[in-house]
C-alpha atoms as a PDB file:
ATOM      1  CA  UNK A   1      -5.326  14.531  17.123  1.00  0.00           C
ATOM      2  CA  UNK A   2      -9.071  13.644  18.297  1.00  0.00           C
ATOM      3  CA  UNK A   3      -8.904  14.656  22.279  1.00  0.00           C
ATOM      4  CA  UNK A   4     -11.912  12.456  22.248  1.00  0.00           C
ATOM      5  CA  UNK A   5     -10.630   9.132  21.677  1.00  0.00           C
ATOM      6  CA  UNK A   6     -10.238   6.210  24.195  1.00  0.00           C
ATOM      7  CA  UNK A   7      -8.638   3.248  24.868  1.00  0.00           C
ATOM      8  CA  UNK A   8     -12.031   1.801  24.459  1.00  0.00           C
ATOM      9  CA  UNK A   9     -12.757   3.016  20.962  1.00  0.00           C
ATOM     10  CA  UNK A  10      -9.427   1.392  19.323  1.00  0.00           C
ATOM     11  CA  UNK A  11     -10.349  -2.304  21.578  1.00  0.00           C
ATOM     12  CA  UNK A  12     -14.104  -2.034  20.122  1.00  0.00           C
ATOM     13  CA  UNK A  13     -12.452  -1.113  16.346  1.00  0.00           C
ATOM     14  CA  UNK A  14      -9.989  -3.732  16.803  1.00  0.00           C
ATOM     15  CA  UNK A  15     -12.260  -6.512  17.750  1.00  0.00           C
ATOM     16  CA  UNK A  16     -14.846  -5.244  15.345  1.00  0.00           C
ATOM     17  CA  UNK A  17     -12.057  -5.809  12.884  1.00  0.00           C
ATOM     18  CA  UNK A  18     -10.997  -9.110  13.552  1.00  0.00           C
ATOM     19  CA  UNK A  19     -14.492 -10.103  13.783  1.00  0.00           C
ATOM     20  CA  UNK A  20     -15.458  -9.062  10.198  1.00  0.00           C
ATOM     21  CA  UNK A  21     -12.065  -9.958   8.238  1.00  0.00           C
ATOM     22  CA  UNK A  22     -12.503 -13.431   9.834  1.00  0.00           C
ATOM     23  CA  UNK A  23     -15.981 -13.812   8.640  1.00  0.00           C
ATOM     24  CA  UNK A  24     -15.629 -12.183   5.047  1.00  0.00           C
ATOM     25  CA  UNK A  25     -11.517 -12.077   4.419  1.00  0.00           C
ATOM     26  CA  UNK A  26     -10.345 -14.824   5.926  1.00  0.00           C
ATOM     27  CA  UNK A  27      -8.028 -15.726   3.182  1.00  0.00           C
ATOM     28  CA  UNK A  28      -5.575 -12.845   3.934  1.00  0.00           C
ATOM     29  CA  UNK A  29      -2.499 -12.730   6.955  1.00  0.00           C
ATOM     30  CA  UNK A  30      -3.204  -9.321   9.369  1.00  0.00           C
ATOM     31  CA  UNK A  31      -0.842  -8.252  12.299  1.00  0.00           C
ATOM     32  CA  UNK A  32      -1.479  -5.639  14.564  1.00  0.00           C
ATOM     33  CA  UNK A  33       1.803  -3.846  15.716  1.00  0.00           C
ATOM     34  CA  UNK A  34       3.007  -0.813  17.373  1.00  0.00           C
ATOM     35  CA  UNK A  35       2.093   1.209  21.050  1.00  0.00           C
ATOM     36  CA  UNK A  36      -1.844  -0.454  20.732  1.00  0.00           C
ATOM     37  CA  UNK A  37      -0.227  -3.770  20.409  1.00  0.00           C
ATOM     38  CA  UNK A  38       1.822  -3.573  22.779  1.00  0.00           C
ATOM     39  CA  UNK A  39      -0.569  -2.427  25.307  1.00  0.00           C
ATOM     40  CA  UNK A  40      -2.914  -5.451  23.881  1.00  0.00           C
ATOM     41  CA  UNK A  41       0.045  -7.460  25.090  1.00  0.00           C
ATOM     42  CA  UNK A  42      -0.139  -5.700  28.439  1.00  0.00           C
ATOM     43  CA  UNK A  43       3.191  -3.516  28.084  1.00  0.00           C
ATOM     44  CA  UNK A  44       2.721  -0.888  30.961  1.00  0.00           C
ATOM     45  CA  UNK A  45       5.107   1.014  29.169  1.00  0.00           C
ATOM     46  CA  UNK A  46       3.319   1.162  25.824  1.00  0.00           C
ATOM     47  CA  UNK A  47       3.347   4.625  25.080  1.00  0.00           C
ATOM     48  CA  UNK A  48       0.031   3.956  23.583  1.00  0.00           C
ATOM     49  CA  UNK A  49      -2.236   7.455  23.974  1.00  0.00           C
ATOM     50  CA  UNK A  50      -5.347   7.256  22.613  1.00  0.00           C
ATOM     51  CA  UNK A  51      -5.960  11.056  21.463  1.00  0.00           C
ATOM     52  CA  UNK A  52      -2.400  10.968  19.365  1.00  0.00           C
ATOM     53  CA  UNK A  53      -1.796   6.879  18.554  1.00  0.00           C
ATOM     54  CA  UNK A  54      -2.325   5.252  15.283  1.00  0.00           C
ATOM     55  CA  UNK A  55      -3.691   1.812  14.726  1.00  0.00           C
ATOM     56  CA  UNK A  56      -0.739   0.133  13.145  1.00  0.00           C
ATOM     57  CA  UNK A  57      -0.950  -3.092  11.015  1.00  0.00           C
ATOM     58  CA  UNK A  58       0.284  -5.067   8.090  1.00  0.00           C
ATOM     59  CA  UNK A  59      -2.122  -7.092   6.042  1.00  0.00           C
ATOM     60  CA  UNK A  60      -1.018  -9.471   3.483  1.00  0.00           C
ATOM     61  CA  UNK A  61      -3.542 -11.071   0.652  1.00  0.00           C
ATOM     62  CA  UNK A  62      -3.192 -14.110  -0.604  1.00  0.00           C
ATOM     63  CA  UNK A  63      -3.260 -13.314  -3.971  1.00  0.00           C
ATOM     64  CA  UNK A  64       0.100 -12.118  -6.509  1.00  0.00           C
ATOM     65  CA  UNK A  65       1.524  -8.765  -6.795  1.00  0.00           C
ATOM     66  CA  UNK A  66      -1.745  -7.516  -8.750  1.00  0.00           C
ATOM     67  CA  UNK A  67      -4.770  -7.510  -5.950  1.00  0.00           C
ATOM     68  CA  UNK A  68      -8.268  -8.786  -6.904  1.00  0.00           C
ATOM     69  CA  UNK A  69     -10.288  -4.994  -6.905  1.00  0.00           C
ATOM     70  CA  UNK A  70     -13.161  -6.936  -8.062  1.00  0.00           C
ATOM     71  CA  UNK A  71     -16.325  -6.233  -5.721  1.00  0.00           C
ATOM     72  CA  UNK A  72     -15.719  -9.221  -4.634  1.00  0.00           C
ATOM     73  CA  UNK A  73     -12.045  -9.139  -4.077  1.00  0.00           C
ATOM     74  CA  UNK A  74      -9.869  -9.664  -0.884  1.00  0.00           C
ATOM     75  CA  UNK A  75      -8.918  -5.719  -1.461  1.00  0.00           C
ATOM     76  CA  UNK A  76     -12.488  -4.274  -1.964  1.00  0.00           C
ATOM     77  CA  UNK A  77     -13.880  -6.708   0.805  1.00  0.00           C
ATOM     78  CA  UNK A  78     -11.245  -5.203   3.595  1.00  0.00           C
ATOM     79  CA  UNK A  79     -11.888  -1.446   2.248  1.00  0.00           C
ATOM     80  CA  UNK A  80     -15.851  -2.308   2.440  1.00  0.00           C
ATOM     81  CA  UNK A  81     -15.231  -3.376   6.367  1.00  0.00           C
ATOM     82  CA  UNK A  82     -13.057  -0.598   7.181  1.00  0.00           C
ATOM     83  CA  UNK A  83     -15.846   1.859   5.669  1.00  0.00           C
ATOM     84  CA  UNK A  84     -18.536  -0.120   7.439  1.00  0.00           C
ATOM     85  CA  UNK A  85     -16.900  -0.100  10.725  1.00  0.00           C
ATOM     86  CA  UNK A  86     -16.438   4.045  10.522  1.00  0.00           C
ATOM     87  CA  UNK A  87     -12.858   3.938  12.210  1.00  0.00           C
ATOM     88  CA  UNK A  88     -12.239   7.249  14.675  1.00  0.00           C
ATOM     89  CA  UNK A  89      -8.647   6.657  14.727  1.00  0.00           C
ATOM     90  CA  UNK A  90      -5.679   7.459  11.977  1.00  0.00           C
ATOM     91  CA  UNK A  91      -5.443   3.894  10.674  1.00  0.00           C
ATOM     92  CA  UNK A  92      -1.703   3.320   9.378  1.00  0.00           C
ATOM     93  CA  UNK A  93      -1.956  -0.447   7.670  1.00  0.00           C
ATOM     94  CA  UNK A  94       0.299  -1.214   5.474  1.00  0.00           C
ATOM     95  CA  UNK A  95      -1.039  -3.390   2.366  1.00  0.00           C
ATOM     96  CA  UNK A  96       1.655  -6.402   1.119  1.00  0.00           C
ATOM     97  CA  UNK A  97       1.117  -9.275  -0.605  1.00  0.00           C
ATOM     98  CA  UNK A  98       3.320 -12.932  -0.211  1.00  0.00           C
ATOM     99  CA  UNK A  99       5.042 -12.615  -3.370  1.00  0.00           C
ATOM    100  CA  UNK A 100       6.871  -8.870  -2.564  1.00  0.00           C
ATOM    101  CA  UNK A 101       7.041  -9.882   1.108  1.00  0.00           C
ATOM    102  CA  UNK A 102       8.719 -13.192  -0.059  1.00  0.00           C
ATOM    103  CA  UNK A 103      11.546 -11.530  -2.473  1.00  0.00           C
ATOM    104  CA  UNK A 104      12.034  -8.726  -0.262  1.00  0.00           C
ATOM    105  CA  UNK A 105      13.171  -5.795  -3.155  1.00  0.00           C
ATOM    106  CA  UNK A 106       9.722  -4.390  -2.695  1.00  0.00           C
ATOM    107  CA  UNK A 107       8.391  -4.687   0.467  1.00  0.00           C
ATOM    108  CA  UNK A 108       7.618  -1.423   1.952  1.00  0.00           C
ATOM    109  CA  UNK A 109       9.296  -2.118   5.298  1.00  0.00           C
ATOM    110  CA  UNK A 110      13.255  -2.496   6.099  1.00  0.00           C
ATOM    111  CA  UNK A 111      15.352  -4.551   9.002  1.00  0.00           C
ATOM    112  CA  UNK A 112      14.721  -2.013  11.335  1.00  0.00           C
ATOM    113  CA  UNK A 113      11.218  -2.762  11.467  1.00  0.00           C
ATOM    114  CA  UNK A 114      11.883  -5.876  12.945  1.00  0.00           C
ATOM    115  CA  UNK A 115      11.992  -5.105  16.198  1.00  0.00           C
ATOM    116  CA  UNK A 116       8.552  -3.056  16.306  1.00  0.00           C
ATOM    117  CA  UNK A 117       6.901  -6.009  14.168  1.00  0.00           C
ATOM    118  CA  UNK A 118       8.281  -8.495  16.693  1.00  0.00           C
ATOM    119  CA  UNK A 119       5.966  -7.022  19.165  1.00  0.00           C
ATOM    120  CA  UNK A 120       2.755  -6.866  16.989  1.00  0.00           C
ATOM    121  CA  UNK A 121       0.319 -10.122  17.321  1.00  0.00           C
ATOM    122  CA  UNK A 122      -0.693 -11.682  14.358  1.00  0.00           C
ATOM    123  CA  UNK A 123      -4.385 -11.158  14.457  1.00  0.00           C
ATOM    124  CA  UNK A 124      -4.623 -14.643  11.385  1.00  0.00           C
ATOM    125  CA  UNK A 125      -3.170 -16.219   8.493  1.00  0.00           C
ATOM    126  CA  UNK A 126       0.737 -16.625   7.886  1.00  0.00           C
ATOM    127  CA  UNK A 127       2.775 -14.273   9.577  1.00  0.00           C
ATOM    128  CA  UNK A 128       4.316 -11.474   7.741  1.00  0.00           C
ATOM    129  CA  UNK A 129       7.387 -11.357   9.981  1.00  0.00           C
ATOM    130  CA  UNK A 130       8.337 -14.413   7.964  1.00  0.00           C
ATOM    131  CA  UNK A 131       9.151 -12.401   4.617  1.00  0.00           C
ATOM    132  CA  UNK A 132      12.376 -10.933   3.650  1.00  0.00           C
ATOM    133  CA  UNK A 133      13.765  -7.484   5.140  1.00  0.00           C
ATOM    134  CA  UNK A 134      16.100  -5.713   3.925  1.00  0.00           C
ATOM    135  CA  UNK A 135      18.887  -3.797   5.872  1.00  0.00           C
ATOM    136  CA  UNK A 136      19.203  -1.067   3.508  1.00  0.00           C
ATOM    137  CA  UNK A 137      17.427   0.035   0.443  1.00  0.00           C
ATOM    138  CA  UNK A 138      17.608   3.545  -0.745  1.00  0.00           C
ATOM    139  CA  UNK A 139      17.637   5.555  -3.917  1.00  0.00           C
ATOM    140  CA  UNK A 140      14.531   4.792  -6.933  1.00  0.00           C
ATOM    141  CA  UNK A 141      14.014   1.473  -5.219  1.00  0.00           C
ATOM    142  CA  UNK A 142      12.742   2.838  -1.809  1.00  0.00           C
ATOM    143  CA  UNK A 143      10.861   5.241  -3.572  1.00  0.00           C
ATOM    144  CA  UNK A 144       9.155   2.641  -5.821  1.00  0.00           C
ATOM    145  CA  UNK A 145       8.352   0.411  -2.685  1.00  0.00           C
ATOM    146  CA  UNK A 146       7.326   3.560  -0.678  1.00  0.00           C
ATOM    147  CA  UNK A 147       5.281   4.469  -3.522  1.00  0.00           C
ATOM    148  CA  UNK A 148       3.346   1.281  -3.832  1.00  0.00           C
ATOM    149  CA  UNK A 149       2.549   1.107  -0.563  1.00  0.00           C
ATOM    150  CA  UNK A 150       1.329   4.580  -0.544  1.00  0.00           C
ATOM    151  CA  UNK A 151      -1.111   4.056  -3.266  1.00  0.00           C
ATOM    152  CA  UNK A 152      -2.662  -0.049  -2.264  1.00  0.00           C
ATOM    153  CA  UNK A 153      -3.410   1.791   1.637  1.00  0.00           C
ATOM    154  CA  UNK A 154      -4.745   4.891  -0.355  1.00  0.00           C
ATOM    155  CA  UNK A 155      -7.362   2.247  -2.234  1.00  0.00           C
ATOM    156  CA  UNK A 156      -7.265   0.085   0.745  1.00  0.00           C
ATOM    157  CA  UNK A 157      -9.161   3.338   2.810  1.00  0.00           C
ATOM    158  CA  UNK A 158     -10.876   4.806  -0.440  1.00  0.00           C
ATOM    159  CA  UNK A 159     -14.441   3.273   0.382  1.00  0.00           C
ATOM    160  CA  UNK A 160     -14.435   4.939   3.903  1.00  0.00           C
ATOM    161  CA  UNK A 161     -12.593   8.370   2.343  1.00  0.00           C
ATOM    162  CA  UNK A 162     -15.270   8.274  -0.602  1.00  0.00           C
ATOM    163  CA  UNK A 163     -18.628   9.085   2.203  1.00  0.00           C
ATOM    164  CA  UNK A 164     -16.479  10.493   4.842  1.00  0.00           C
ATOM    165  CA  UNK A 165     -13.831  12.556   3.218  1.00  0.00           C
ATOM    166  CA  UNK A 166     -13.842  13.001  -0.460  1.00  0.00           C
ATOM    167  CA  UNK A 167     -10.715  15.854  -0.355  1.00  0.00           C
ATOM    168  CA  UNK A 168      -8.770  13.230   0.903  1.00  0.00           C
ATOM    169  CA  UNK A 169     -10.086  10.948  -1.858  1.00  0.00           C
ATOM    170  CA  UNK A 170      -8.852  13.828  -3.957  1.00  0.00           C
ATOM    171  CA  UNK A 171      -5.433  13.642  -2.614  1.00  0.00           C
ATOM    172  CA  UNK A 172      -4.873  10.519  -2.845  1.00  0.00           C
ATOM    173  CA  UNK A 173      -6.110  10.239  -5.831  1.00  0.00           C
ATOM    174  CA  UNK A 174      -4.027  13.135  -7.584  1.00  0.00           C
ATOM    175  CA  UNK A 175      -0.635  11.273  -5.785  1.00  0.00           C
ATOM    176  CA  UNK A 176      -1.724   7.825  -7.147  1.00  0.00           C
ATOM    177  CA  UNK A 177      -1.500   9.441 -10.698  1.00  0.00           C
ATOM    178  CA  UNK A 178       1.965  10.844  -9.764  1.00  0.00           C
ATOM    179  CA  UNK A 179       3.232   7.292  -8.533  1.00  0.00           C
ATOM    180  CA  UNK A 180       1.982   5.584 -11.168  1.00  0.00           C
ATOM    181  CA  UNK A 181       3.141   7.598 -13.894  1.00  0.00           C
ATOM    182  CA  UNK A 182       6.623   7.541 -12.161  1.00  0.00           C
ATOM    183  CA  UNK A 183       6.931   3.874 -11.701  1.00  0.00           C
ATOM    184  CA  UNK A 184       8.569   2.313 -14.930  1.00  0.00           C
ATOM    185  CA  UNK A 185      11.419   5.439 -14.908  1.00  0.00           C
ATOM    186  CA  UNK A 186      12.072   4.452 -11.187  1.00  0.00           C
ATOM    187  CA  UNK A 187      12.875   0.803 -12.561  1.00  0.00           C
ATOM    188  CA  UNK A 188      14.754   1.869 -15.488  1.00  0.00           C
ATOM    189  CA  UNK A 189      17.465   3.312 -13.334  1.00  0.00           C
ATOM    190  CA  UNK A 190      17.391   1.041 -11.216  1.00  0.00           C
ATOM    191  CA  UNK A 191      18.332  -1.922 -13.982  1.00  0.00           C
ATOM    192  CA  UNK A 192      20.500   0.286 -15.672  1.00  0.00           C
ATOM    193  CA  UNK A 193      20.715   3.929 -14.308  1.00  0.00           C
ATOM    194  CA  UNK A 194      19.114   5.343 -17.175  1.00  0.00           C
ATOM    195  CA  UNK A 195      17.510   8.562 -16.624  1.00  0.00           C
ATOM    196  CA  UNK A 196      14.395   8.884 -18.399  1.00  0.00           C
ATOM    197  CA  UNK A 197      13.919  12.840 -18.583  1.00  0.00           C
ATOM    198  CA  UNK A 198      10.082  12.687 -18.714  1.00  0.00           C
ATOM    199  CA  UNK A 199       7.950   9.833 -16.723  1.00  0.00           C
ATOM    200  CA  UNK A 200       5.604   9.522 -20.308  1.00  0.00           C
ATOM    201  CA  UNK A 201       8.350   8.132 -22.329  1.00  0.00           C
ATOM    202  CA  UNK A 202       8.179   5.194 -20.077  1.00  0.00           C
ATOM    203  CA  UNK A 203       5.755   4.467 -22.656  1.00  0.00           C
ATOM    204  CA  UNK A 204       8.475   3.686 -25.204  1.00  0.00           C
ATOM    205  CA  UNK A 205      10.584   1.338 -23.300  1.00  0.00           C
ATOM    206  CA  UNK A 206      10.205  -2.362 -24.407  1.00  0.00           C
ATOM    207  CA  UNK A 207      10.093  -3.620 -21.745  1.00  0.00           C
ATOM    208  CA  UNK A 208       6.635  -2.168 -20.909  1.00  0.00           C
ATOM    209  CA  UNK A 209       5.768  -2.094 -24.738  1.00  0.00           C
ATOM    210  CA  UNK A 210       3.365  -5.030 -23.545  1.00  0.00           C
ATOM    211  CA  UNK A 211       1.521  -3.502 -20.943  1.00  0.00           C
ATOM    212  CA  UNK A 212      -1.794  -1.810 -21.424  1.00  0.00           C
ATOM    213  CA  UNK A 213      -0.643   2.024 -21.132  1.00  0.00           C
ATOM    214  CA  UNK A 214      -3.951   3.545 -21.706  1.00  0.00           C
ATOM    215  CA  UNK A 215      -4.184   4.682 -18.173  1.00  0.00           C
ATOM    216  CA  UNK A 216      -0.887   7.407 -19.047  1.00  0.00           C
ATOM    217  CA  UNK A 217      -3.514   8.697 -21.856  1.00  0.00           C
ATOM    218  CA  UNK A 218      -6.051   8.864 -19.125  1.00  0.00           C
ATOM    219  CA  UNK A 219      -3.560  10.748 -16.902  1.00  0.00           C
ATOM    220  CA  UNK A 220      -2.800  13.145 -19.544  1.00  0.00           C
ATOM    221  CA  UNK A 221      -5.746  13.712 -20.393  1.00  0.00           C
ATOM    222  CA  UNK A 222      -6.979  15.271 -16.580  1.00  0.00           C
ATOM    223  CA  UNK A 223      -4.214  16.926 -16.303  1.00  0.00           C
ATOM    224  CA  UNK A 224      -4.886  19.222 -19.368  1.00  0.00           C
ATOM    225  CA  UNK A 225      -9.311  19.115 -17.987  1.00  0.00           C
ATOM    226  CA  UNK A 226      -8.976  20.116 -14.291  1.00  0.00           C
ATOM    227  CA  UNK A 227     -12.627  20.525 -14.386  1.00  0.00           C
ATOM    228  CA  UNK A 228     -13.309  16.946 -15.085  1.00  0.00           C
ATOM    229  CA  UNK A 229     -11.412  15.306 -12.815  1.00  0.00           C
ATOM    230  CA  UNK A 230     -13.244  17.593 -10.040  1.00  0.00           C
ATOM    231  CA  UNK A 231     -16.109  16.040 -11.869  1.00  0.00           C
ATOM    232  CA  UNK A 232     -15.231  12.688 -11.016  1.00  0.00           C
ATOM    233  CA  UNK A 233     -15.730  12.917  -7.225  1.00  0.00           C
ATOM    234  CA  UNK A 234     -19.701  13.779  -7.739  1.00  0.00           C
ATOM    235  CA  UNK A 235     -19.756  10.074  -8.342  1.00  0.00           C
ATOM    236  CA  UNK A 236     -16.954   8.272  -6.029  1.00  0.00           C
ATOM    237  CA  UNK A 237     -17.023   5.749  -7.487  1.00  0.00           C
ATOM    238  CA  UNK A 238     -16.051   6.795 -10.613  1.00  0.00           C
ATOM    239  CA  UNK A 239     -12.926   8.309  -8.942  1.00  0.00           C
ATOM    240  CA  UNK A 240     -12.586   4.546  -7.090  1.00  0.00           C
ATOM    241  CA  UNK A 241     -12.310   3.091 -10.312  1.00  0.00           C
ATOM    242  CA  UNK A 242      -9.628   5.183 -11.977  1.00  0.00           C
ATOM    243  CA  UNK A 243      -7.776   4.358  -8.474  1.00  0.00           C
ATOM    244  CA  UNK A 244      -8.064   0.825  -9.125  1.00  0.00           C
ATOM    245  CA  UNK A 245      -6.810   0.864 -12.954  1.00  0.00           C
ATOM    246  CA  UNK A 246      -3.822   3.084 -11.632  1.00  0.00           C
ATOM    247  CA  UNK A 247      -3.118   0.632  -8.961  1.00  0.00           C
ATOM    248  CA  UNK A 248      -3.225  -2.037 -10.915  1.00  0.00           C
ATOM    249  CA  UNK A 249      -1.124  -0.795 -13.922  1.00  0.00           C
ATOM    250  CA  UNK A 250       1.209   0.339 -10.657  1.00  0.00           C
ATOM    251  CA  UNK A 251       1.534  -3.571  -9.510  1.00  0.00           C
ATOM    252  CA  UNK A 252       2.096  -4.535 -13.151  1.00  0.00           C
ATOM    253  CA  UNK A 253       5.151  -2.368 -13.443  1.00  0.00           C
ATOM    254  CA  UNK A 254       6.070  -3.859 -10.183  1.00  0.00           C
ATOM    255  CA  UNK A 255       5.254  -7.145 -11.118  1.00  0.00           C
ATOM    256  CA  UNK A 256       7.756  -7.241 -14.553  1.00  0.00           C
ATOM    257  CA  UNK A 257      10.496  -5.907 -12.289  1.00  0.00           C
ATOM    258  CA  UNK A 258       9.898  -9.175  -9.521  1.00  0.00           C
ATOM    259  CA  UNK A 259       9.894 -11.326 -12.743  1.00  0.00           C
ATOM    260  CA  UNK A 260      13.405 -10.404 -14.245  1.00  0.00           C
ATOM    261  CA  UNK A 261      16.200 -12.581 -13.789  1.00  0.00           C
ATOM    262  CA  UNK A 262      18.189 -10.299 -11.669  1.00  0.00           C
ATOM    263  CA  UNK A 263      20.954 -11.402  -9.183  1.00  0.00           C
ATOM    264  CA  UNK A 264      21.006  -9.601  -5.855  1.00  0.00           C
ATOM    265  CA  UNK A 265      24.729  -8.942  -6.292  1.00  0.00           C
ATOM    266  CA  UNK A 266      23.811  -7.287  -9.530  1.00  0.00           C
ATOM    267  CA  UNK A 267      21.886  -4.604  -7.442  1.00  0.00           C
ATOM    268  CA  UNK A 268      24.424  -3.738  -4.462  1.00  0.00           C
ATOM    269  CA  UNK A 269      24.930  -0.301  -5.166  1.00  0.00           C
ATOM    270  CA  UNK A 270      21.972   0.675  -7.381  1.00  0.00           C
ATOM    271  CA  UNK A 271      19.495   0.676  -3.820  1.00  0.00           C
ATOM    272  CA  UNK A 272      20.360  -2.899  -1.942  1.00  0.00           C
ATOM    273  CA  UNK A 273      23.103  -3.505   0.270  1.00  0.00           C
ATOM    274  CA  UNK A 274      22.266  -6.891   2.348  1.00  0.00           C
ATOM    275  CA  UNK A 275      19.477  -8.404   3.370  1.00  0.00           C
ATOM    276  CA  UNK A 276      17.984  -9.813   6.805  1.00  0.00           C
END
């Protein structure tokens, strides 16, 4: 909680914001939502407090499942004007992209969101409130959508965390090696409710046989050289860029599952139940 914060300070981030992703990310949807939105929308009964509200929002890039973390990607683009713009307040943005919000199996954010997105304004591009929601998703497939979402708005805040709080880089960096690592067992039960004892023989499967799995070596490999991976965060950037191959090797996994041929009443009971 920062006692110092106004109502000021979120309207000058917030414009600030809008300003920059129209000029350099105009290409990707944003919506603002939650107790600053609504008293944007002039909601006297807001519950917006500046010392102990977030700054809730849900951007969407253009692009497929795997982001562009080029330097001159839509991701690294939105991290370089959140770092640029030295945010005060927790920012809780959630980071989506058309194809998961379209199917619906993935996206980080159920029915019962509806009603708090329904009072957001869509700051540009396509609105995300047009995507599928489901009522119900539980078991490995909320934790693989949780986890997803976890580690695209840890990159998505990595540039800022990287000059203004490198333990939190560390955190996040450590628990996008976790998710990662766990993401092809979470789909094998899903598609068949195979337990896979240990997340490394993920490896094996065929269906990821294709994938490049060098990052699990990489993984490995700092687990067993602590000291190294402490190493890494002399240069940030060297920690960004691990971050990225995780994340990306995390969307492929995702990716192969949103490309099989499954039937939605083929997963009622194995983490779907209807849809909204």
């Amino acid at each position: 909680m920062n006692v110092n914060l106004t109502e000021q300070n979120f309207r000058d981030f917030h414009d600030s914001f809008i300003r920059e992703l129209r000029i350099h990310a105009e290409e990707v949807s944003f919506l603002v939502y939650g107790s600053f939105a609504r008293k944007l929308n002039g909601n006297n009964n807001s519950g917006f407090q500046p010392s102990a509200s977030d700054y809730d929002g849900v951007i969407v890039f253009s692009n497929g499942v795997i982001l562009d973390k080029s330097p001159n990607g839509e991701l690294s683009k939105v991290s370089t004007i959140i770092k640029e713009l030295e945010p005060q307040m927790p920012l809780k943005i959630s980071v989506l992209d058309w194809k998961i919000l379209e199917d619906g199996r993935l996206n980080s954010y159920s029915a019962d969101m509806r009603v708090a997105l329904n009072e957001g304004i869509l700051v540009q591009g396509k609105d995300p409130r047009e995507g599928r929601y489901f009522v119900h998703k539980r078991g490995q497939l909320e934790r693989l959508a949780y986890n997803l979402d976890k580690a695209r708005r840890a990159r998505l805040l990595a540039e800022w965390n990287s000059v203004y709080d490198k333990e939190q880089l560390k955190k996040d960096l450590e628990r996008c090696m976790e998710r990662a690592t766990r993401a092809p067992r979470q789909i094998e039960w899903i598609k068949e409710k195979k337990y896979i004892g240990s997340r490394f023989e993920g490896t094996d499967l065929e269906e990821f046989e294709e994938m490049d799995t060098q990052i699990w070596k990489v993984v490995r490999y700092f687990r067993s050289h602590p000291e190294e991976f402490e190493d890494l965060f002399e240069e940030p950037e060297k920690a960004i860029n691990l971050m990225d191959k995780l994340l990306t090797f995390h969307e492929s996994v995702a990716e192969k599952f949103l490309e099989r041929k499954s039937r939605m009443k083929d997963l009622v009971g194995r983490g779907i139940e209807l849809f909204y």
